[in-house]
PDB file of N, CA and C in Angstrom:
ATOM      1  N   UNK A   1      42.673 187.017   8.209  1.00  0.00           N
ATOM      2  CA  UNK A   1      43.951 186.319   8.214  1.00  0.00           C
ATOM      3  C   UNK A   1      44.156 185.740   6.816  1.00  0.00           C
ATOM      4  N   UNK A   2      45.258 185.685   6.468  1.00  0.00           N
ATOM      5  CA  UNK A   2      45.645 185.694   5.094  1.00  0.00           C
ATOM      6  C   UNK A   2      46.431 184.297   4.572  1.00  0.00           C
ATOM      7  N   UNK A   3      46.134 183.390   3.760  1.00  0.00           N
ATOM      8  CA  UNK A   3      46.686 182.569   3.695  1.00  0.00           C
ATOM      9  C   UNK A   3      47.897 182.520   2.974  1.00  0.00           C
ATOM     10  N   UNK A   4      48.993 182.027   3.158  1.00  0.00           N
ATOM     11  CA  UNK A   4      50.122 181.856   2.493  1.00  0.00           C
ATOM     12  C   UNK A   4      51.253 180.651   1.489  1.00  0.00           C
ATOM     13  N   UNK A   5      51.647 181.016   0.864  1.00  0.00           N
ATOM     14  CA  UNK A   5      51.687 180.607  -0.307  1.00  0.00           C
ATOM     15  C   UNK A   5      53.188 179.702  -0.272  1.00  0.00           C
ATOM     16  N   UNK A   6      54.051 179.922   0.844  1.00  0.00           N
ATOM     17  CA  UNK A   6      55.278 179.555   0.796  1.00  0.00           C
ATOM     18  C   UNK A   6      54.843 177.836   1.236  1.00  0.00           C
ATOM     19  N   UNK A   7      55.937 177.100   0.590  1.00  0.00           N
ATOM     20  CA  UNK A   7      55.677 175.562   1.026  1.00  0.00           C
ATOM     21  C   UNK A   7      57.265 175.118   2.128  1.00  0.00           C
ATOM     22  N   UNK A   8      57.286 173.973   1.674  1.00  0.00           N
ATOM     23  CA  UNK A   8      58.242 173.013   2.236  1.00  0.00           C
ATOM     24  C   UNK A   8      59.600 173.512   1.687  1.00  0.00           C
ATOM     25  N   UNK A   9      60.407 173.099   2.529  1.00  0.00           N
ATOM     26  CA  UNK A   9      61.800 173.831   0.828  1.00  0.00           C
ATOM     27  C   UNK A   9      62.051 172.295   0.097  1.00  0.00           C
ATOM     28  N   UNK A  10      61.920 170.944   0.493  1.00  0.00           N
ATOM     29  CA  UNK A  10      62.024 169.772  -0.133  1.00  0.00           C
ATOM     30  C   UNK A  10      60.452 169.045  -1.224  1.00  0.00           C
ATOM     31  N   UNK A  11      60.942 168.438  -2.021  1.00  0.00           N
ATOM     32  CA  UNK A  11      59.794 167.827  -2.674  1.00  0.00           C
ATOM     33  C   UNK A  11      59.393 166.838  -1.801  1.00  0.00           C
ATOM     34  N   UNK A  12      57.985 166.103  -1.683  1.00  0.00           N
ATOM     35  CA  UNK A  12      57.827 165.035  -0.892  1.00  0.00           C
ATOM     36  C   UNK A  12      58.161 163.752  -1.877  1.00  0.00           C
ATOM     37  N   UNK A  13      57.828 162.338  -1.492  1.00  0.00           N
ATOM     38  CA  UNK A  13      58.121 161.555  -2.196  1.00  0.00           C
ATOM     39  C   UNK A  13      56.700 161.129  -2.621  1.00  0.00           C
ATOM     40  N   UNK A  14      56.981 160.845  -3.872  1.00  0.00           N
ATOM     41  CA  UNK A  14      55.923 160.807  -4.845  1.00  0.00           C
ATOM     42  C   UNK A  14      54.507 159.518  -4.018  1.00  0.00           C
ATOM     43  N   UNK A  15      54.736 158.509  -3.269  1.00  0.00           N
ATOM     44  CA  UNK A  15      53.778 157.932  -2.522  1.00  0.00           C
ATOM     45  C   UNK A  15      53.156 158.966  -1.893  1.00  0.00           C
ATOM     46  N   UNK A  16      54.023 159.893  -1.376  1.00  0.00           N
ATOM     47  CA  UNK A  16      52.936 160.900   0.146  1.00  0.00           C
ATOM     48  C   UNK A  16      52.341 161.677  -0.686  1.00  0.00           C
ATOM     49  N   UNK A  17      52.893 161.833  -1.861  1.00  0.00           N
ATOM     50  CA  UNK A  17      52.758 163.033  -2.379  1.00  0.00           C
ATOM     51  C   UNK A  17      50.704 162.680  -2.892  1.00  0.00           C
ATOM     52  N   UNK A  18      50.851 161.720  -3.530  1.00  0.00           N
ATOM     53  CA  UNK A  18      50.035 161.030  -4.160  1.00  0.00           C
ATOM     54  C   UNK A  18      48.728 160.722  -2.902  1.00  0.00           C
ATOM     55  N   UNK A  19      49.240 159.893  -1.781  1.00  0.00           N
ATOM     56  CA  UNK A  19      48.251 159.910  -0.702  1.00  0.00           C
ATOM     57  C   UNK A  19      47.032 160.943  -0.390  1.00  0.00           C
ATOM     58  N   UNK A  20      48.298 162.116   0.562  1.00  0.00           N
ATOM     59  CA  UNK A  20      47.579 163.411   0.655  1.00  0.00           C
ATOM     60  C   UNK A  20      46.813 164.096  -0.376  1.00  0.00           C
ATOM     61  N   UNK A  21      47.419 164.375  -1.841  1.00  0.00           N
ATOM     62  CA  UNK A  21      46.396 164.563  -2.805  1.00  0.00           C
ATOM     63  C   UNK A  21      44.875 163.745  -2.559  1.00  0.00           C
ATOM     64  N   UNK A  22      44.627 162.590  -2.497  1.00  0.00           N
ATOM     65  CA  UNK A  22      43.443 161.599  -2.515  1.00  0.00           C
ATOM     66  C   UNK A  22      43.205 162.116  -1.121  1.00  0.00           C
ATOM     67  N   UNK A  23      43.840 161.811  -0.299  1.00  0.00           N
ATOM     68  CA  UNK A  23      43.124 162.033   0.686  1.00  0.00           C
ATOM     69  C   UNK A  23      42.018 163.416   1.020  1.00  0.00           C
ATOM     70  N   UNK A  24      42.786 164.361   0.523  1.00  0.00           N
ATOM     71  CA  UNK A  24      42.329 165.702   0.569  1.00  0.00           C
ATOM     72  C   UNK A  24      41.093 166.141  -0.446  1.00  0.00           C
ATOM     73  N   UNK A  25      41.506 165.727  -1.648  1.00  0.00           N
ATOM     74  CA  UNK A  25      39.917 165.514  -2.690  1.00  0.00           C
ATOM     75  C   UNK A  25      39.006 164.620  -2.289  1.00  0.00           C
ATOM     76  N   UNK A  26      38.923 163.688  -1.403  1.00  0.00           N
ATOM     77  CA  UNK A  26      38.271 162.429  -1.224  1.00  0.00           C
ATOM     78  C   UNK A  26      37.494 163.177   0.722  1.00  0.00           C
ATOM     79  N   UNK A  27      37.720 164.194   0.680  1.00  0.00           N
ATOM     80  CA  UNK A  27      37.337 164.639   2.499  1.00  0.00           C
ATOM     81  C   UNK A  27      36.090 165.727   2.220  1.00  0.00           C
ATOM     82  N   UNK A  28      36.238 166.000   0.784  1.00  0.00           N
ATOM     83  CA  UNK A  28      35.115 167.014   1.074  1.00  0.00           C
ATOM     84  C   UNK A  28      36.008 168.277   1.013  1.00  0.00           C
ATOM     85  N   UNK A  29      34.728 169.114   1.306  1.00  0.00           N
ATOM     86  CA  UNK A  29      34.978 170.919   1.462  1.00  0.00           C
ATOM     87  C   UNK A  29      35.532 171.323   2.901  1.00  0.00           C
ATOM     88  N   UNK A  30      36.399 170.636   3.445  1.00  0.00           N
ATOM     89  CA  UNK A  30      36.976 170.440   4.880  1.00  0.00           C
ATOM     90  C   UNK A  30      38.672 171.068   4.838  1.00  0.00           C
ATOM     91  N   UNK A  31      39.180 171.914   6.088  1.00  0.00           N
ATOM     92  CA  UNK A  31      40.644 172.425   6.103  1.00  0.00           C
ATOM     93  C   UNK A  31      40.961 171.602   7.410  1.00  0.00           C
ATOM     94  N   UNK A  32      42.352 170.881   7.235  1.00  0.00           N
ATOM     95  CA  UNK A  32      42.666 170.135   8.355  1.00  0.00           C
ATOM     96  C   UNK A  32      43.743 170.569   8.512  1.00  0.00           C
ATOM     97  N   UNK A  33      44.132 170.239   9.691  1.00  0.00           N
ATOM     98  CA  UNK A  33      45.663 170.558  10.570  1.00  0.00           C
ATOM     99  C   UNK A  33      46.434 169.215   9.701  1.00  0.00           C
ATOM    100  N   UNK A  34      48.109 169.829   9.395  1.00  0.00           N
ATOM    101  CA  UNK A  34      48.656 168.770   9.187  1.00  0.00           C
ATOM    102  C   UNK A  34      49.054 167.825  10.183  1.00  0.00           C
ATOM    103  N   UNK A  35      49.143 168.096  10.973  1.00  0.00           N
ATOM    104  CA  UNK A  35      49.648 167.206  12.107  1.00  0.00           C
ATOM    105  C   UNK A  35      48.351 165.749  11.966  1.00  0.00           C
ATOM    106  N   UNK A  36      47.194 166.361  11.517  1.00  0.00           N
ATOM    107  CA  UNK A  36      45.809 165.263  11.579  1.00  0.00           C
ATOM    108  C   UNK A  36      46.160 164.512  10.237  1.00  0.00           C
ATOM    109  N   UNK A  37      46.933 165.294   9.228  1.00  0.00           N
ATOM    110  CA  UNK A  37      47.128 164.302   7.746  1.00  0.00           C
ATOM    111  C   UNK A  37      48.179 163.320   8.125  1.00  0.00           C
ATOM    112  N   UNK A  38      49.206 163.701   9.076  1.00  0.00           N
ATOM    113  CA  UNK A  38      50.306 162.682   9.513  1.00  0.00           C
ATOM    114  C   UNK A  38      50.013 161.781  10.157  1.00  0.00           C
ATOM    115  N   UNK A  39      48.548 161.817  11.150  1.00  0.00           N
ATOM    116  CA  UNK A  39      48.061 160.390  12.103  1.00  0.00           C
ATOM    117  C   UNK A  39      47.622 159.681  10.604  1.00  0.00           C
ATOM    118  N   UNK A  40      46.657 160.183   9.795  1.00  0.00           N
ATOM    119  CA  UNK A  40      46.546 159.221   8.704  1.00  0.00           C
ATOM    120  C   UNK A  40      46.685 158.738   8.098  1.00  0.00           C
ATOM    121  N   UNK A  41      48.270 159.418   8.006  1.00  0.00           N
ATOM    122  CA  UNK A  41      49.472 158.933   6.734  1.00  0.00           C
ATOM    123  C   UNK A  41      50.238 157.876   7.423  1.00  0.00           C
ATOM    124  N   UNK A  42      50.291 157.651   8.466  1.00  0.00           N
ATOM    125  CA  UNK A  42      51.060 157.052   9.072  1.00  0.00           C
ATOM    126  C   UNK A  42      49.962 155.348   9.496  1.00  0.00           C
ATOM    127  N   UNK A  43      48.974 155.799   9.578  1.00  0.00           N
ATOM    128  CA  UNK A  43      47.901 154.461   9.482  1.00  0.00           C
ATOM    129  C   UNK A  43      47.846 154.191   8.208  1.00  0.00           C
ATOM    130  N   UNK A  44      47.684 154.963   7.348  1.00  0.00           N
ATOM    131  CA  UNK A  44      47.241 154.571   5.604  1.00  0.00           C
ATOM    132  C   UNK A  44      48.532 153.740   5.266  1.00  0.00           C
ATOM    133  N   UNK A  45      49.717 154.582   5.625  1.00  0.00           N
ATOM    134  CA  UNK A  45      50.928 153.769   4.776  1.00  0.00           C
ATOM    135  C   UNK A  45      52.057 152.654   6.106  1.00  0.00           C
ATOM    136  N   UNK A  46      51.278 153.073   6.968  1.00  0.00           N
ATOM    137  CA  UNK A  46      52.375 152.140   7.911  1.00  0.00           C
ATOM    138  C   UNK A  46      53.501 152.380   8.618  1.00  0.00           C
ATOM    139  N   UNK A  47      54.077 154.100   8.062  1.00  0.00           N
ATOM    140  CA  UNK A  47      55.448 154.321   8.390  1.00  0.00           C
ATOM    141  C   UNK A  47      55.693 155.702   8.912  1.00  0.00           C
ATOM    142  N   UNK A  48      56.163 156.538   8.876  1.00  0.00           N
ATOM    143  CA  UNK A  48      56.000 158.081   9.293  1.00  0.00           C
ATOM    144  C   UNK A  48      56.637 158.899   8.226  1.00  0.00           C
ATOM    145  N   UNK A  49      55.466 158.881   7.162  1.00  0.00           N
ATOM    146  CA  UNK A  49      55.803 159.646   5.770  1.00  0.00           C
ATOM    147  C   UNK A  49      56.180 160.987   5.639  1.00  0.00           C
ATOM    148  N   UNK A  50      56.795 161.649   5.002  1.00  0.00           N
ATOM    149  CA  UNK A  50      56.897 163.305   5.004  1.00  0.00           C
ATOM    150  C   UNK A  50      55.665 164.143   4.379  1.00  0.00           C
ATOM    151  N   UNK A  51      54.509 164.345   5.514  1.00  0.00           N
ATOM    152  CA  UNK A  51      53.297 164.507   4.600  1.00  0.00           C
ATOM    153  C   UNK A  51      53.747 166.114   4.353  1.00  0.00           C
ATOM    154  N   UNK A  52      54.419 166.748   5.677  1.00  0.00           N
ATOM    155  CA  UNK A  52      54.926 168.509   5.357  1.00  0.00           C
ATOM    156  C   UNK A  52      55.965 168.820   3.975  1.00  0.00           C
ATOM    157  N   UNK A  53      56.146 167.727   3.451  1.00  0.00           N
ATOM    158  CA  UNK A  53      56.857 168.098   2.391  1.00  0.00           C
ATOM    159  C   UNK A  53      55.914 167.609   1.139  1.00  0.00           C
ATOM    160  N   UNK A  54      55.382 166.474   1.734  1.00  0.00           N
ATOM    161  CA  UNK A  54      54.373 166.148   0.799  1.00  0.00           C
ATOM    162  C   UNK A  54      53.067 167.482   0.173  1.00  0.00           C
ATOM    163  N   UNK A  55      52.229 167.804   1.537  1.00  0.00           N
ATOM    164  CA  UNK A  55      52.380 169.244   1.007  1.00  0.00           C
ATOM    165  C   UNK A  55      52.547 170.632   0.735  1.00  0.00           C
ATOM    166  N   UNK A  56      54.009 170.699   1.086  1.00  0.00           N
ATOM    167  CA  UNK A  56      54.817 171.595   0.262  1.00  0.00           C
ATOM    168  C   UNK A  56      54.474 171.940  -0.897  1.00  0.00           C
ATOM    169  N   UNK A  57      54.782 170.175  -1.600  1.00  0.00           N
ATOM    170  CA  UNK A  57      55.176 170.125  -3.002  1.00  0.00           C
ATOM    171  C   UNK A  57      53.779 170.253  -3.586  1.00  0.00           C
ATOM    172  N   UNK A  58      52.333 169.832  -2.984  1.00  0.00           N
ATOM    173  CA  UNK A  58      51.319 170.088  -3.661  1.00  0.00           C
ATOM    174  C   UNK A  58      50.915 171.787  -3.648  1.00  0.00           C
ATOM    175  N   UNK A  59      51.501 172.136  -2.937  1.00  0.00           N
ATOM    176  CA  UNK A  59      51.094 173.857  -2.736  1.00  0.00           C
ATOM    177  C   UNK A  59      51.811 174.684  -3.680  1.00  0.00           C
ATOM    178  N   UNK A  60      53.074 174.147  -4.007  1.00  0.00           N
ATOM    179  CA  UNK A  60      53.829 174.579  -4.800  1.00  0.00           C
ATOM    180  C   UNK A  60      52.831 174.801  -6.206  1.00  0.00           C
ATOM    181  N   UNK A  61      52.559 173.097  -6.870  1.00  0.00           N
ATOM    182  CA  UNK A  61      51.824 172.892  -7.912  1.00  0.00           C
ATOM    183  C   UNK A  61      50.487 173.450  -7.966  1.00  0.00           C
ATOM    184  N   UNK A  62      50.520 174.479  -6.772  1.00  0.00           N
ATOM    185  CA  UNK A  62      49.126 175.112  -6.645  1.00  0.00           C
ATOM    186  C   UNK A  62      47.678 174.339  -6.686  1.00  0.00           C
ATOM    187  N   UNK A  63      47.602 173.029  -5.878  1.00  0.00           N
ATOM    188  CA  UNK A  63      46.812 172.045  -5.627  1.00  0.00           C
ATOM    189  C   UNK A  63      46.282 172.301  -4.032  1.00  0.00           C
ATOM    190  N   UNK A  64      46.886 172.244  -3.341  1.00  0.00           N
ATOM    191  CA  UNK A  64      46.178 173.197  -1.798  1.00  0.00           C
ATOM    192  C   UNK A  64      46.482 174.130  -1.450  1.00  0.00           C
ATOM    193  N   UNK A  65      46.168 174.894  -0.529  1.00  0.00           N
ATOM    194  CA  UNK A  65      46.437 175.930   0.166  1.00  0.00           C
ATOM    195  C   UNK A  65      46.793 175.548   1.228  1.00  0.00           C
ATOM    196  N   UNK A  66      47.560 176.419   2.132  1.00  0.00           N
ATOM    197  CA  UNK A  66      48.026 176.458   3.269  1.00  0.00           C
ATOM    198  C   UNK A  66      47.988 177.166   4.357  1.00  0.00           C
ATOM    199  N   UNK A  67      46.912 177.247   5.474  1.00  0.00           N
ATOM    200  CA  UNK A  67      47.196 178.265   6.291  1.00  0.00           C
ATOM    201  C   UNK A  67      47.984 178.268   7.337  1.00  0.00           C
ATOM    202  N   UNK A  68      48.826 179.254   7.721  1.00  0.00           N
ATOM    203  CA  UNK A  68      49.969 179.079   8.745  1.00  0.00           C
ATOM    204  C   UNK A  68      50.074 180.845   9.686  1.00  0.00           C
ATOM    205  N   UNK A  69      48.790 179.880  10.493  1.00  0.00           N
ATOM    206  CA  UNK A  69      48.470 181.653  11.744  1.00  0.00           C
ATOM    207  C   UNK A  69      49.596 181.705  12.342  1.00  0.00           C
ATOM    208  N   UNK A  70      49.361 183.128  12.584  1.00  0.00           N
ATOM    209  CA  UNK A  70      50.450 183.670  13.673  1.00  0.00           C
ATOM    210  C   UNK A  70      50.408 183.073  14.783  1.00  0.00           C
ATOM    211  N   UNK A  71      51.257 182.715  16.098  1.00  0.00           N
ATOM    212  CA  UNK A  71      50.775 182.105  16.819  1.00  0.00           C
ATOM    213  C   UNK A  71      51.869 182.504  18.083  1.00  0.00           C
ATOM    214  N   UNK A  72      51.760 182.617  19.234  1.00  0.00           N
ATOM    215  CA  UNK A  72      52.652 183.415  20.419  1.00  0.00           C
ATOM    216  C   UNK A  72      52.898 182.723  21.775  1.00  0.00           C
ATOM    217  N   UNK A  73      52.192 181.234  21.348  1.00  0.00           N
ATOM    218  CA  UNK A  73      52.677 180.998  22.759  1.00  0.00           C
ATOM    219  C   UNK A  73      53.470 179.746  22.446  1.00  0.00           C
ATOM    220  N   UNK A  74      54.793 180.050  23.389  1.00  0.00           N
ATOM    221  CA  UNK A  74      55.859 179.456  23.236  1.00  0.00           C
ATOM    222  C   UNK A  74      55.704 177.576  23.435  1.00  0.00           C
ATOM    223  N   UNK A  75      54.355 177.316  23.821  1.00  0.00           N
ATOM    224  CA  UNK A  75      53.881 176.121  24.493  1.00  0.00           C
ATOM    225  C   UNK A  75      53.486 175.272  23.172  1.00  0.00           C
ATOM    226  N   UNK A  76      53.264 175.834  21.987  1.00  0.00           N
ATOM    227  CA  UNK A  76      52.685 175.154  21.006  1.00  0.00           C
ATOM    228  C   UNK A  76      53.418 175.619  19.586  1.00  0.00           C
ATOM    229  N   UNK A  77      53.804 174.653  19.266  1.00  0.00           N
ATOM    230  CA  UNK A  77      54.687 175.064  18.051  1.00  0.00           C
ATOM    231  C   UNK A  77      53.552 175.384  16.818  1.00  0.00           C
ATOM    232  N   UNK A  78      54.247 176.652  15.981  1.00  0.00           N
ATOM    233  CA  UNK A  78      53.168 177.139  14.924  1.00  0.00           C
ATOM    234  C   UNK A  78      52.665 175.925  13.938  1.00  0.00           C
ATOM    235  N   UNK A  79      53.772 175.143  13.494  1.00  0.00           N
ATOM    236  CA  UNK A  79      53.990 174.216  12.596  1.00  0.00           C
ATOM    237  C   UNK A  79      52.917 173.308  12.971  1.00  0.00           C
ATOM    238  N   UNK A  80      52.317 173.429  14.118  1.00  0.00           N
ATOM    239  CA  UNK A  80      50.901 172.074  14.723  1.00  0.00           C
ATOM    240  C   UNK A  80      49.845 172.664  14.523  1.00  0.00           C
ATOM    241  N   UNK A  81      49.895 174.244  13.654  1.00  0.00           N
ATOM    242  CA  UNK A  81      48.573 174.739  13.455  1.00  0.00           C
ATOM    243  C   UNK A  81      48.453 175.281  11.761  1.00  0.00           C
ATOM    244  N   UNK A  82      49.437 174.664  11.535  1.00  0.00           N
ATOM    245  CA  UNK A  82      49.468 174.701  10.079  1.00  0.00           C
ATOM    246  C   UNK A  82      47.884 173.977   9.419  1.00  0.00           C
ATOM    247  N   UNK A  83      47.151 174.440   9.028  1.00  0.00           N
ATOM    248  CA  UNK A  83      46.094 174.352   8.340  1.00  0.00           C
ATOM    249  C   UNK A  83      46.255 173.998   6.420  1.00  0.00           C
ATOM    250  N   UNK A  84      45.668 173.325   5.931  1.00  0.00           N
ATOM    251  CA  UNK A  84      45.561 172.504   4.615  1.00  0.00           C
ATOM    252  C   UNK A  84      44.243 172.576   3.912  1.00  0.00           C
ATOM    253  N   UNK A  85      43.870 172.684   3.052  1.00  0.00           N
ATOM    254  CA  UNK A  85      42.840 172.590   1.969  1.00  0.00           C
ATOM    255  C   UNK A  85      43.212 172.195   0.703  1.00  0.00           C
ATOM    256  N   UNK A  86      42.114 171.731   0.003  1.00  0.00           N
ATOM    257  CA  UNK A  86      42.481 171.645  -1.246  1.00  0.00           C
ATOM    258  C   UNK A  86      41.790 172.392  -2.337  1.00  0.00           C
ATOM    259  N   UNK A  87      42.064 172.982  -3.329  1.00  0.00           N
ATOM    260  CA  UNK A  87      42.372 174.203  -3.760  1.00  0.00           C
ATOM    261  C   UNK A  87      41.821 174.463  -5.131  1.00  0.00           C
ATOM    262  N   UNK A  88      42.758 173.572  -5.974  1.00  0.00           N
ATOM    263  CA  UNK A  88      42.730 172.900  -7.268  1.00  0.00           C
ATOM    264  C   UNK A  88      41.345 172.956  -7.824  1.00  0.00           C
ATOM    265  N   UNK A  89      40.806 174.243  -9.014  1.00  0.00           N
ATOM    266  CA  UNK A  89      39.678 173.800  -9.242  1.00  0.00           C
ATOM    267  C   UNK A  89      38.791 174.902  -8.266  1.00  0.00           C
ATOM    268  N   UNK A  90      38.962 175.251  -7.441  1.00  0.00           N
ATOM    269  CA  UNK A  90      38.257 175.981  -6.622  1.00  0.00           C
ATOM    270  C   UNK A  90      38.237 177.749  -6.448  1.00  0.00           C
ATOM    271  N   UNK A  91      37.179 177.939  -6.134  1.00  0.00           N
ATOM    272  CA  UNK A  91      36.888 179.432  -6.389  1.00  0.00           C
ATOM    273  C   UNK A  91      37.891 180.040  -4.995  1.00  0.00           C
ATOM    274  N   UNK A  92      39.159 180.805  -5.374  1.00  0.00           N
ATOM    275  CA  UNK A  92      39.931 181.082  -3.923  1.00  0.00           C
ATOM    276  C   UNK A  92      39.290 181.479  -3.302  1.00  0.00           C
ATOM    277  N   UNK A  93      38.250 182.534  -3.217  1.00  0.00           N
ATOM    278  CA  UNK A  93      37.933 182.699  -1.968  1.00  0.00           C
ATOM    279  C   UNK A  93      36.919 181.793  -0.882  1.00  0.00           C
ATOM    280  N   UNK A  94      36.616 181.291  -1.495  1.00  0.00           N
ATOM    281  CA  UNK A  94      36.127 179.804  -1.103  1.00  0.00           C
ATOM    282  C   UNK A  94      36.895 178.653  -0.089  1.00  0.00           C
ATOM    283  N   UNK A  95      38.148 178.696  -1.114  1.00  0.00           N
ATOM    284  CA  UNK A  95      39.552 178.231  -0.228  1.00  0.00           C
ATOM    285  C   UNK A  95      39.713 178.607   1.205  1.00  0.00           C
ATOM    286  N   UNK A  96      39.995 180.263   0.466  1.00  0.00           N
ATOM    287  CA  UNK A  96      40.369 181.120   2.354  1.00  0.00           C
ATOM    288  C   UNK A  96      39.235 180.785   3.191  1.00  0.00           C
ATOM    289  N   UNK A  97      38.010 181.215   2.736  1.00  0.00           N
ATOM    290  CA  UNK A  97      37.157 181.061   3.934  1.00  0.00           C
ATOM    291  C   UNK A  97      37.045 179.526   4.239  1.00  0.00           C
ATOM    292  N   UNK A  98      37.053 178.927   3.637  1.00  0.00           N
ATOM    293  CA  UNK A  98      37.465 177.517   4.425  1.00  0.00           C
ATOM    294  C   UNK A  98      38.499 177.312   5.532  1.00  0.00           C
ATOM    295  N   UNK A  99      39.507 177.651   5.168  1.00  0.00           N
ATOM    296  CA  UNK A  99      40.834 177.741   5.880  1.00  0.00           C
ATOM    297  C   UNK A  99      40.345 178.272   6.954  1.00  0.00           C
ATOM    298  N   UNK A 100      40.154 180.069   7.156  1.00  0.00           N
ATOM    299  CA  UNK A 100      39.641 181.086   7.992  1.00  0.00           C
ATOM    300  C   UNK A 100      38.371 180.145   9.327  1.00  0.00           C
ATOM    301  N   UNK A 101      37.209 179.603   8.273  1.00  0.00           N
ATOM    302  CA  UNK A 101      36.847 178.994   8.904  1.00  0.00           C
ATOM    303  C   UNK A 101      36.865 178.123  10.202  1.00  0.00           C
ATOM    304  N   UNK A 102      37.766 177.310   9.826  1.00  0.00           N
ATOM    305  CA  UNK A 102      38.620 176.108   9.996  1.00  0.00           C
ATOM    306  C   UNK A 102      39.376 176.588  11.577  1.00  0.00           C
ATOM    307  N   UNK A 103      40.248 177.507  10.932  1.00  0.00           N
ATOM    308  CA  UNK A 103      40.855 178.620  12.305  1.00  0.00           C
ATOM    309  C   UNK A 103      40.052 178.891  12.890  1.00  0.00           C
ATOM    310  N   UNK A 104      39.465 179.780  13.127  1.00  0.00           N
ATOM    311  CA  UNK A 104      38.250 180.193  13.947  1.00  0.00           C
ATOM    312  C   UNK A 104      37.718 179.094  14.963  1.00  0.00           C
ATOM    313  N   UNK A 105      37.070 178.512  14.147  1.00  0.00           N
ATOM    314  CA  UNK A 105      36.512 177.358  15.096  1.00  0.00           C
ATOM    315  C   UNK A 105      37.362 176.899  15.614  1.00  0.00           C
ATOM    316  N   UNK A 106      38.697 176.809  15.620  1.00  0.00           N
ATOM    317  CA  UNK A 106      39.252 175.475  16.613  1.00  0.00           C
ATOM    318  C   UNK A 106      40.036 176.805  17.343  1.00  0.00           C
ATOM    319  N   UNK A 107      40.314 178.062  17.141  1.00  0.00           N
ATOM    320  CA  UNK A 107      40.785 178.909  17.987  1.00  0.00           C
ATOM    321  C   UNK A 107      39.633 179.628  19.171  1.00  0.00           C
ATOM    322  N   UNK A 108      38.071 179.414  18.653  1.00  0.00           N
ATOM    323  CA  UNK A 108      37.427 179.441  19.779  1.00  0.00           C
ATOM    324  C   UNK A 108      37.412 178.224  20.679  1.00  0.00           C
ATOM    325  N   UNK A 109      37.419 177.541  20.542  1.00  0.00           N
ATOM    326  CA  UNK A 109      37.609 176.003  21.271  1.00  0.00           C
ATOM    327  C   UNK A 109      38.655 176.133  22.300  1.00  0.00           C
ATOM    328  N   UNK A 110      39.971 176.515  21.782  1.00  0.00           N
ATOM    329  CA  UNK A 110      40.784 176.538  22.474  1.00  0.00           C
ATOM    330  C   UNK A 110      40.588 177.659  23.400  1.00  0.00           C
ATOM    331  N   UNK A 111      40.465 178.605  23.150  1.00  0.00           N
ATOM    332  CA  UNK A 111      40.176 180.123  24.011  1.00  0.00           C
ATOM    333  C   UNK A 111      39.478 179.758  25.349  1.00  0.00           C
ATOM    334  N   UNK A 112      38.183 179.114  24.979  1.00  0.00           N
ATOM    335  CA  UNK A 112      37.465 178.274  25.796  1.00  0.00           C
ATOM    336  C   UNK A 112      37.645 177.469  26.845  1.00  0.00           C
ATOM    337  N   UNK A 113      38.493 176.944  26.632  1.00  0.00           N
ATOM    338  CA  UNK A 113      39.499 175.987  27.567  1.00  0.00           C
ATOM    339  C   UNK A 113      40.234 176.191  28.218  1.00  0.00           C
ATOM    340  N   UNK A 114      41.274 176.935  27.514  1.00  0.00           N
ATOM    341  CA  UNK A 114      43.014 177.369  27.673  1.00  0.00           C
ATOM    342  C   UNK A 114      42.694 178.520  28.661  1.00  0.00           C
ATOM    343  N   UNK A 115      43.850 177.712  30.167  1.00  0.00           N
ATOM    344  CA  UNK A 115      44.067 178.481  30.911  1.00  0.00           C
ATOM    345  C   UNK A 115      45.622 178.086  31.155  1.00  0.00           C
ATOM    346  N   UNK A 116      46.072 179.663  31.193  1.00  0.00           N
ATOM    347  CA  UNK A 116      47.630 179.946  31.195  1.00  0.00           C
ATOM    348  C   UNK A 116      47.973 179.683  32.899  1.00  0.00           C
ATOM    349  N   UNK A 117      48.760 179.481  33.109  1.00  0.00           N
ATOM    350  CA  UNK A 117      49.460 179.240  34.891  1.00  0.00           C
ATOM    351  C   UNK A 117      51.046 180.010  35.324  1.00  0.00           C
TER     352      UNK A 117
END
């Protein structure tokens, strides 16, 4: 699975923008769901920041990567499996398999579980 390169179509605002950067260099060799950067952005800063534009705009500047799987069931929006790394500095394929990683494991998890009705 292939990671992709398209971002946000808006810039974020330079606080989120700035957050998520730290936050993401400061986590380690780790790919997180954005939806998990927004519970933190929203404890870190107090308010419900635009972290998806926030990074957009770092993906743009070619500072993370982004993974955004295919995804088919109408029950879970793709946008909640949007996957994040940070990038900057890093050997890409290193990146992907992080990302790849990242997928994997939480798509066996779910497989595991998930029963359709």
């Amino acid at each position: 699975m292939a990671a992709h390169d398209a971002g946000a179509n808006e810039a974020g605002d330079p606080l989120t923008v700035n957050w998520v950067e730290h936050w993401l260099r400061s986590h380690g060799e780790e790919a997180y769901f954005v939806p998990e950067l927004e519970v933190q952005a929203r404890r870190a800063l107090g308010e419900a920041p635009a972290v998806r534009a926030a990074v957009g705009e770092l993906e743009r500047q070619g500072k993370v990567r982004v993974l955004r799987p295919a995804w088919g069931d109408p029950h879970v929006p793709a946008s909640a499996l949007e996957l994040v790394t940070w990038a900057e500095g890093e050997d890409p394929a290193r990146v992907v398999e992080r990302l790849e990683r990242q997928w994997a494991h939480w798509l066996r998890a779910f497989l595991a579980t998930h029963r359709c009705s």
